[in-house]
C-alpha atoms as a PDB file:
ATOM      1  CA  UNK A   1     112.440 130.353  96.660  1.00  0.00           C
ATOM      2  CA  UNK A   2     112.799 126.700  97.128  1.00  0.00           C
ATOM      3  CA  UNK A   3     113.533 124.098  95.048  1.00  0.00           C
ATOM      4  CA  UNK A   4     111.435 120.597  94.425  1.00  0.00           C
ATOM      5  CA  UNK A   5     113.539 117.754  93.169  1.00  0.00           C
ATOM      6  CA  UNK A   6     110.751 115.039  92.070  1.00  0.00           C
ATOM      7  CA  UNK A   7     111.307 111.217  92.590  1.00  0.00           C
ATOM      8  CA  UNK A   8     109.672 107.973  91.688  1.00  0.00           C
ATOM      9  CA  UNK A   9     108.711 106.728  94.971  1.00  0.00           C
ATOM     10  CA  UNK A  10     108.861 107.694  98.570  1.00  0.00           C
ATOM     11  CA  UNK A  11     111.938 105.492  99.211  1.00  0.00           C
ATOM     12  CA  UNK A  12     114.046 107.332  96.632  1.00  0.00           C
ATOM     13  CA  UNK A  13     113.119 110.511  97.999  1.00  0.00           C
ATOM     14  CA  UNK A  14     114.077 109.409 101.363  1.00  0.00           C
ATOM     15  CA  UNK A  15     117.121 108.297 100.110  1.00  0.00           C
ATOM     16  CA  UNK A  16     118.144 111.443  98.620  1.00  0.00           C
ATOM     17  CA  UNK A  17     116.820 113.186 101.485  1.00  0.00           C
ATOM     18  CA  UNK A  18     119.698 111.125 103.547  1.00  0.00           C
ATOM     19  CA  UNK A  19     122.287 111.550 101.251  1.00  0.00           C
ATOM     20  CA  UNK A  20     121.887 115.521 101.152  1.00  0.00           C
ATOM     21  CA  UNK A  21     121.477 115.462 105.117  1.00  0.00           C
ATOM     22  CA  UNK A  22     124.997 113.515 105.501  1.00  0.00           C
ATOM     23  CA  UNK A  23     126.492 116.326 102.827  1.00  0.00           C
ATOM     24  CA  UNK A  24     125.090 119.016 104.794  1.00  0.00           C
ATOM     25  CA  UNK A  25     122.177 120.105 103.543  1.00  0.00           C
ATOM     26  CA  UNK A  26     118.652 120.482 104.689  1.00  0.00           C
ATOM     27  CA  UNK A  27     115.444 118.969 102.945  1.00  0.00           C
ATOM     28  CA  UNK A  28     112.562 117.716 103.500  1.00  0.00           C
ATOM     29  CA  UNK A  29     110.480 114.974 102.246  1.00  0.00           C
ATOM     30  CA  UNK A  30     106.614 115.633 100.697  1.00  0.00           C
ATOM     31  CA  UNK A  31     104.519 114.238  97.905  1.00  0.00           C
ATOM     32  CA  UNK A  32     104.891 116.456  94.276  1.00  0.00           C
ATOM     33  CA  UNK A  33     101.689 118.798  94.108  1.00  0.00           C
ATOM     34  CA  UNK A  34      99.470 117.839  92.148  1.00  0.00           C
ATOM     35  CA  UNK A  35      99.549 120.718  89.513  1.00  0.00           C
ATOM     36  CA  UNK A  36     102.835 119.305  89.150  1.00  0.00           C
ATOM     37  CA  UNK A  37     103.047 115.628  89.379  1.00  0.00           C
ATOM     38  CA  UNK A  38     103.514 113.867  86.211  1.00  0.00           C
ATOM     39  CA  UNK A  39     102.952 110.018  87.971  1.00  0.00           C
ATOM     40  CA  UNK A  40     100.615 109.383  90.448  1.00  0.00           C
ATOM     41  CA  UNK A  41     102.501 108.515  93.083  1.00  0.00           C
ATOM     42  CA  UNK A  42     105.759 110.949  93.317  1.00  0.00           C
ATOM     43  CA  UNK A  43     107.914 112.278  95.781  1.00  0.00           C
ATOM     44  CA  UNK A  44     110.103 115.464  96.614  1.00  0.00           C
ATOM     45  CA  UNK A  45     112.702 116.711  98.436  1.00  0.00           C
ATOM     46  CA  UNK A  46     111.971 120.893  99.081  1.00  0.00           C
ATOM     47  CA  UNK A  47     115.907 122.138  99.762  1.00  0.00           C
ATOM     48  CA  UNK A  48     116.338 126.177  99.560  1.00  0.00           C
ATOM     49  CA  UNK A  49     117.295 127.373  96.125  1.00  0.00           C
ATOM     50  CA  UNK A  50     120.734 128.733  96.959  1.00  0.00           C
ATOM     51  CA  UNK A  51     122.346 124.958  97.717  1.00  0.00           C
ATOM     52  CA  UNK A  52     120.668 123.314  94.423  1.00  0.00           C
ATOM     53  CA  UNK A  53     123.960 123.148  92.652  1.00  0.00           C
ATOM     54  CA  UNK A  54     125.489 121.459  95.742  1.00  0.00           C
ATOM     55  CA  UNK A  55     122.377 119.299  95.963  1.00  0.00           C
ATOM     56  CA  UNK A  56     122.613 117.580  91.832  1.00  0.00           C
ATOM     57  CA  UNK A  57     125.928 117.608  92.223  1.00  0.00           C
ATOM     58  CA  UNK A  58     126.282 115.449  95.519  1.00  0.00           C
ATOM     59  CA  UNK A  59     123.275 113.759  94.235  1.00  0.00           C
ATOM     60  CA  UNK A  60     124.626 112.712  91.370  1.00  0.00           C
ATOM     61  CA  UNK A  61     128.291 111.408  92.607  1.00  0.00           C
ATOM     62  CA  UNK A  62     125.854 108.809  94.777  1.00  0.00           C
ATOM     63  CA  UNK A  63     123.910 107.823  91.839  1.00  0.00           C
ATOM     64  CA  UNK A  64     120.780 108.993  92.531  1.00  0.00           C
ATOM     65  CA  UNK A  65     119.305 111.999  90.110  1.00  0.00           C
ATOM     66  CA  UNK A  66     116.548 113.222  90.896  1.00  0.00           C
ATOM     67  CA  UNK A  67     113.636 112.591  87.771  1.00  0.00           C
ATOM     68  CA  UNK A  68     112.831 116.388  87.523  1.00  0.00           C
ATOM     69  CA  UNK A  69     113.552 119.875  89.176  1.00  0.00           C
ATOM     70  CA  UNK A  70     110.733 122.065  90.109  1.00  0.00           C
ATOM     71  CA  UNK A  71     111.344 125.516  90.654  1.00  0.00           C
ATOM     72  CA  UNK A  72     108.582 126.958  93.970  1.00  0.00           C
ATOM     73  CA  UNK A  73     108.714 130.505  93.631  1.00  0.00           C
ATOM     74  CA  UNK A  74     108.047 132.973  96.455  1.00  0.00           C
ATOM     75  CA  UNK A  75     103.888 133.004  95.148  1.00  0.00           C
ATOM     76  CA  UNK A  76     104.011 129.370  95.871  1.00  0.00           C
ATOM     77  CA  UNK A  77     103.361 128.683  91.513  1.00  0.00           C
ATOM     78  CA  UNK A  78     105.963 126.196  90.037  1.00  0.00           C
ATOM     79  CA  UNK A  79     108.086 125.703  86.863  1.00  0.00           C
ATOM     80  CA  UNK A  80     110.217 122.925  85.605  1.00  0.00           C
ATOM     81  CA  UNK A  81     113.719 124.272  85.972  1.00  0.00           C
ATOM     82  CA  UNK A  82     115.038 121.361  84.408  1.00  0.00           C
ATOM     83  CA  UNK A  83     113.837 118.073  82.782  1.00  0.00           C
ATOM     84  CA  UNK A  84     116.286 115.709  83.485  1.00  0.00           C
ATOM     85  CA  UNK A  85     114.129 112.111  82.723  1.00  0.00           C
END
């Protein structure tokens, strides 16, 4: 299972995606499915579902949250873990 944390733009993804890097983590940049999206234009950063607490919390101490966390389970559906807008 991997986790989708959904952005407003490609550069805030990107961002984040450089902040978890420097903490450690790996993720990777994509655009939200579609099933999913809830703008046209958003962004995500996939990281594996057993670093996600690391990932808000070193997310948040730079100031960056991410708009909404996206749960991808094994199947490849989705669901809104949390709803942080």
């Amino acid at each position: 299972m991997h986790y989708l944390l959904t952005f407003r733009s490609l550069t805030y993804a990107q961002r984040a995606e450089r902040i978890l890097e420097r903490a450690g983590v790996a993720g990777t940049v994509s655009r939200v499915p579609k099933a999913a999206a809830t703008r046209g234009c958003a962004y995500c950063v996939t990281v594996a579902a057993r670093h996600i607490a690391r990932c808000l919390d070193v997310l948040r101490a730079a100031g960056l949250s991410p708009e909404r966390v996206l749960l991808r389970r094994a199947d490849g559906s989705l669901e809104a873990d949390h709803d942080l807008s």
